[in-house]
N, C-alpha and C. Protein backbone atom coordinates (compact mmCIF):
# COMPACT_ATOMS: atom_id res chain seq x y z
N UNK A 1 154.16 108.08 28.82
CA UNK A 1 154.61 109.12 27.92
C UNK A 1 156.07 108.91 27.53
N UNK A 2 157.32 108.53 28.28
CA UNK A 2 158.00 108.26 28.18
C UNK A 2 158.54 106.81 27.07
N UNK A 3 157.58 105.96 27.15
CA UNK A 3 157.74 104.91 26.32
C UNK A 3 157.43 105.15 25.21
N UNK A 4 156.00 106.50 24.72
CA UNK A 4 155.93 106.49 23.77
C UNK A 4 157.00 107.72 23.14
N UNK A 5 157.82 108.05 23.40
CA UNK A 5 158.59 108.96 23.69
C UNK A 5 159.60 108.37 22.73
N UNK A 6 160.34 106.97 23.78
CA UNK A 6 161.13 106.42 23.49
C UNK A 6 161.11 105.47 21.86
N UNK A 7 159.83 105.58 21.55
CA UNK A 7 159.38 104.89 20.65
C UNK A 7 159.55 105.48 19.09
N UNK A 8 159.08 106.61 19.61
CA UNK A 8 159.25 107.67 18.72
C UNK A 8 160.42 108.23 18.41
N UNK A 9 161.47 108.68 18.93
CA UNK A 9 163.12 108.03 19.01
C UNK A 9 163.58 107.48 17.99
N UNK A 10 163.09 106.03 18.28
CA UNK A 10 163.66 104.80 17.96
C UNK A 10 163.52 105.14 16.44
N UNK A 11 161.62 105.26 15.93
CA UNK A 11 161.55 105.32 14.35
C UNK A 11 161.83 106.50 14.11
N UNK A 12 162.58 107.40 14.35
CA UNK A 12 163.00 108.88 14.08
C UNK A 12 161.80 109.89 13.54
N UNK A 13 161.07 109.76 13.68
CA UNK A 13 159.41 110.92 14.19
C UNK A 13 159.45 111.92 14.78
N UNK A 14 159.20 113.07 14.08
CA UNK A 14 159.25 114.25 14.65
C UNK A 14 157.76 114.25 16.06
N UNK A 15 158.70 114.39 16.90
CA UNK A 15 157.78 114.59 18.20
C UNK A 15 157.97 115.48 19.24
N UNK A 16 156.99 115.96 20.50
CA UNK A 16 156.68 116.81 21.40
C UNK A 16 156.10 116.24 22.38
N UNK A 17 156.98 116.41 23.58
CA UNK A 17 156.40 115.47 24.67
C UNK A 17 155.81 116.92 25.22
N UNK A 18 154.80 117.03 26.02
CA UNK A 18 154.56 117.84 27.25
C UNK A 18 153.79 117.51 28.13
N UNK A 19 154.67 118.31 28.82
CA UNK A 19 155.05 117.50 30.69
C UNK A 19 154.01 118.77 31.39
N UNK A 20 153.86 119.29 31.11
CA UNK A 20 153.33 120.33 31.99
C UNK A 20 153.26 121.75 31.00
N UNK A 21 152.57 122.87 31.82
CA UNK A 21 152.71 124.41 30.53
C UNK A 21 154.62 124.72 30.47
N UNK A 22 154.52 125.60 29.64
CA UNK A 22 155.70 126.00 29.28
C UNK A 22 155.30 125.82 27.80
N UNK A 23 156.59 125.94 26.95
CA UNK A 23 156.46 125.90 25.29
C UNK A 23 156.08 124.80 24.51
N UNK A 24 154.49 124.82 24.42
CA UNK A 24 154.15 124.26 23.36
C UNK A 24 153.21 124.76 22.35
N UNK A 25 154.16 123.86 20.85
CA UNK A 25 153.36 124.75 19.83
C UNK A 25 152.16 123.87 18.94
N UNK A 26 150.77 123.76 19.36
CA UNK A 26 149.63 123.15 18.64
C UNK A 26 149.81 122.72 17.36
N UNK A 27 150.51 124.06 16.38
CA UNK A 27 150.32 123.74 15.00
C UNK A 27 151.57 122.96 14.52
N UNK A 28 152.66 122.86 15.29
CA UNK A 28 154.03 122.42 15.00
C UNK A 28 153.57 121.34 14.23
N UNK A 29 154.13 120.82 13.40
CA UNK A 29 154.18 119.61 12.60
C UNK A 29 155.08 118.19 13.28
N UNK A 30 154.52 117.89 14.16
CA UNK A 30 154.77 116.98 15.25
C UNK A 30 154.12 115.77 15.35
N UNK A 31 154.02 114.59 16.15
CA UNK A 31 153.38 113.94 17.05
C UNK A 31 153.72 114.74 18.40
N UNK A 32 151.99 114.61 19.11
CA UNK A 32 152.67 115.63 20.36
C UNK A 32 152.28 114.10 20.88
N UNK A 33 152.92 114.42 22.63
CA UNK A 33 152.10 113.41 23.44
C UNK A 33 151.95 114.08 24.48
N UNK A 34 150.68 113.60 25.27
CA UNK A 34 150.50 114.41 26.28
C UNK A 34 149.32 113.98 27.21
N UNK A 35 149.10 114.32 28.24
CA UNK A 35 148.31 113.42 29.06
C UNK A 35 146.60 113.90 28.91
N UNK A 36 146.04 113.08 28.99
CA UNK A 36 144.24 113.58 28.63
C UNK A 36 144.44 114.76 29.39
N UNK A 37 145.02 115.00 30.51
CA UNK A 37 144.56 116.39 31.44
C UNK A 37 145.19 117.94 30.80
N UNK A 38 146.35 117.03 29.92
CA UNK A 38 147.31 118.45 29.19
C UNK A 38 146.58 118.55 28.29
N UNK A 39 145.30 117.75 27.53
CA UNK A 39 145.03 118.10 26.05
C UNK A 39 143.52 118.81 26.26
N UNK A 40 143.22 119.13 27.39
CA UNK A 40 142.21 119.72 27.51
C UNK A 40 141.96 120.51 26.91
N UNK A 41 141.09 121.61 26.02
CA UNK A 41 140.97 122.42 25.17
C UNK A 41 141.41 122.65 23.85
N UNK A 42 142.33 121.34 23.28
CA UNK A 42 143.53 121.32 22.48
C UNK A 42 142.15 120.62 21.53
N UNK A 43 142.63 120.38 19.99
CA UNK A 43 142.07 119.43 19.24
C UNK A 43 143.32 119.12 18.09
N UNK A 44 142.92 117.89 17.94
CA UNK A 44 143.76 117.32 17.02
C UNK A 44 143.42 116.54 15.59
N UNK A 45 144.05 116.22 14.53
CA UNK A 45 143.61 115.79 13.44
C UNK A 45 143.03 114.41 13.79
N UNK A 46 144.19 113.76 14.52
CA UNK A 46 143.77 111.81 14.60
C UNK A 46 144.64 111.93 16.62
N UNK A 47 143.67 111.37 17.01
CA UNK A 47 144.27 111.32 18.55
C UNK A 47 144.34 109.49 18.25
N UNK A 48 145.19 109.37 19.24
CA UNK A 48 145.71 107.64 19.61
C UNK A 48 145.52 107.54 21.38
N UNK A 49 144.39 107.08 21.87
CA UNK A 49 144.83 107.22 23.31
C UNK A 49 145.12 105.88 24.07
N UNK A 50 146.25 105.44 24.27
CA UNK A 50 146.97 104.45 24.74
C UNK A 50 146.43 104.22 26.39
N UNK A 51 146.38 102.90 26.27
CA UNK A 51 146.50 102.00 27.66
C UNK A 51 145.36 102.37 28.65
N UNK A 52 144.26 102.33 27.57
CA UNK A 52 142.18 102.73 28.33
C UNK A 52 142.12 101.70 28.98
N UNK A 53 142.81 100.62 28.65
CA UNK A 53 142.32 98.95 29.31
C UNK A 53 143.18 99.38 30.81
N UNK A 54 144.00 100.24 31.24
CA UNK A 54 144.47 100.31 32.01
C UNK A 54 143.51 101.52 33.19
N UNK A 55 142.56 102.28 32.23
CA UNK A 55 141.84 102.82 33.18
C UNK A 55 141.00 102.11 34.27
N UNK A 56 140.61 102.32 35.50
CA UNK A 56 140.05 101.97 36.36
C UNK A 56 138.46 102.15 35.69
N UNK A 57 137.30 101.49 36.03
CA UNK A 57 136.17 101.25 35.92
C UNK A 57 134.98 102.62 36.68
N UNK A 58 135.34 102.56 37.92
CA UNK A 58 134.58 102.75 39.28
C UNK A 58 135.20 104.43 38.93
N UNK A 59 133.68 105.09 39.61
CA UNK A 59 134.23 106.34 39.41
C UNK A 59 133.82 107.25 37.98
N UNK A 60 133.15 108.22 38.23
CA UNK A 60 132.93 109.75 36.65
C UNK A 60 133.87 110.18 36.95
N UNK A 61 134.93 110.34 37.31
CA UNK A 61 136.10 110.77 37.02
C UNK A 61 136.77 110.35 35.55
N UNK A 62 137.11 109.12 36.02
CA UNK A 62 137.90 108.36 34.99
C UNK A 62 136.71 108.38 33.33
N UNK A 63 136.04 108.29 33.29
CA UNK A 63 135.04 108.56 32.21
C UNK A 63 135.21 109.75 31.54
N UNK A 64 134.95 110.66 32.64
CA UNK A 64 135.38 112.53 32.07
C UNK A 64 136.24 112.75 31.48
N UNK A 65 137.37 111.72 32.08
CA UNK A 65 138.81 112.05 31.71
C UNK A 65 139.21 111.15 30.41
N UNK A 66 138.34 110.19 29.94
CA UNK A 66 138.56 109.18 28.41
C UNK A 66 137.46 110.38 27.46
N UNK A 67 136.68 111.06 28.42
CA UNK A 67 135.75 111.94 27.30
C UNK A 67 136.64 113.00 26.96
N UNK A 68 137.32 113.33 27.82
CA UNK A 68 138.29 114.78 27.22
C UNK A 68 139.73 114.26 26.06
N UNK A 69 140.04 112.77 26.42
CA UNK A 69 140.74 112.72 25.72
C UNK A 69 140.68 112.44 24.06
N UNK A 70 139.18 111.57 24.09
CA UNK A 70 138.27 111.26 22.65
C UNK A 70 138.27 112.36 22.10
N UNK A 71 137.61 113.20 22.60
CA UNK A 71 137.03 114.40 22.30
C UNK A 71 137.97 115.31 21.83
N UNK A 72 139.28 115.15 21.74
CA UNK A 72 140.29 116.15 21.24
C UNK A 72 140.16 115.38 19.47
N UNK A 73 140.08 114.46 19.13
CA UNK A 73 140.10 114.06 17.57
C UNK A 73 139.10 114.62 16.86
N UNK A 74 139.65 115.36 15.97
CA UNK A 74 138.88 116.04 14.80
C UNK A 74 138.27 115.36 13.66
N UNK A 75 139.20 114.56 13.03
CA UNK A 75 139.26 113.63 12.11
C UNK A 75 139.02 111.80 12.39
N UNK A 76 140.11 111.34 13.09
CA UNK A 76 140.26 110.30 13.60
C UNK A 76 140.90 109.97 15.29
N UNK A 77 139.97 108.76 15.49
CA UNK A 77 140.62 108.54 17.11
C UNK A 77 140.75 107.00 17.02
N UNK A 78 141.89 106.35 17.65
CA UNK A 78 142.54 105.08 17.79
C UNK A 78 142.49 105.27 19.19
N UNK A 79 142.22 103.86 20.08
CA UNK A 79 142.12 103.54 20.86
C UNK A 79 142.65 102.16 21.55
N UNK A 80 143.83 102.37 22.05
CA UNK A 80 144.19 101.21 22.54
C UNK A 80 143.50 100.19 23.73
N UNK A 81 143.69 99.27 24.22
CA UNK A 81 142.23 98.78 25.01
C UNK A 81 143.22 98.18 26.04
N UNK A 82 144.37 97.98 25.68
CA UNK A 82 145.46 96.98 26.68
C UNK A 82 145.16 97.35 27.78
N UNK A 83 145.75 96.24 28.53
CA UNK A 83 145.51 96.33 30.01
C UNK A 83 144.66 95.31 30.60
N UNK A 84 144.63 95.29 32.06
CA UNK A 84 143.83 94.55 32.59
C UNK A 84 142.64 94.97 33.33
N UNK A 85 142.63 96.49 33.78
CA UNK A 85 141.70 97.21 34.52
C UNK A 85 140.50 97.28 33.82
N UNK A 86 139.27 97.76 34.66
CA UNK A 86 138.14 97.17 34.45
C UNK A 86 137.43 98.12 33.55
N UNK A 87 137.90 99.14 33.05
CA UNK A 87 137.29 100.47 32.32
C UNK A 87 137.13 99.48 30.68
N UNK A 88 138.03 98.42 30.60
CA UNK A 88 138.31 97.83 29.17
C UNK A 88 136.88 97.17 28.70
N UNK A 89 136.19 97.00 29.99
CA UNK A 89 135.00 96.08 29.24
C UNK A 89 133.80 96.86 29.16
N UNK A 90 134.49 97.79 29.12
CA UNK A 90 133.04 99.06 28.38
C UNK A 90 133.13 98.79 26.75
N UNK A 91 134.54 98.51 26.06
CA UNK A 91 134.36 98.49 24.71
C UNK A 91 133.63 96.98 23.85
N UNK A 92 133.15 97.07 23.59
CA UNK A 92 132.37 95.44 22.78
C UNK A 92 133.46 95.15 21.61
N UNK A 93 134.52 95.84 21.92
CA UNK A 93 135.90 95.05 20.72
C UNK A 93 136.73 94.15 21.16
N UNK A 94 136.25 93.76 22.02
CA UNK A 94 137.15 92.96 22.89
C UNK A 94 136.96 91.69 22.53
């Protein structure tokens, strides 16, 4: 979160990190970022969910938790695959 944070920074992008509850606003005209577990119930126009190749394989946990994060895109979802962990060779884009 932090890198993409920092990233966002860099190209001057209006953005919203959240770290935990406290003040955040859904409709703000933002990039938010936030972890699959913060976006639970949330939906979004286009979700981007970074570093799946980094999810672990083994385990409905980790599955539940790429389904809650898919599942927030309304419109569009991007999916990064990087990584080396074994969740990556579920996608046939590889």
């Amino acid at each position: 979160m932090d890198g993409c944070a920092q990233a966002l920074n860099r190209w001057q992008l209006p953005h919203h990190v959240r770290k935990g509850s406290g003040s955040f606003n859904p409709v703000e005209d933002t990039i938010k970022v936030l972890t699959m577990h913060a976006s639970k119930g949330l939906g979004f126009p286009v979700v981007a969910l970074m570093g799946v190749g980094q999810i672990p394989a083994e385990g409905r946990d980790e599955a539940r938790l790429f389904y809650v994060g898919a599942t927030r895109a309304m419109q569009g979802l991007l999916i990064g695959v990087g990584g080396d962990g074994s969740f990556r060779t579920r996608f046939a884009i590889i």
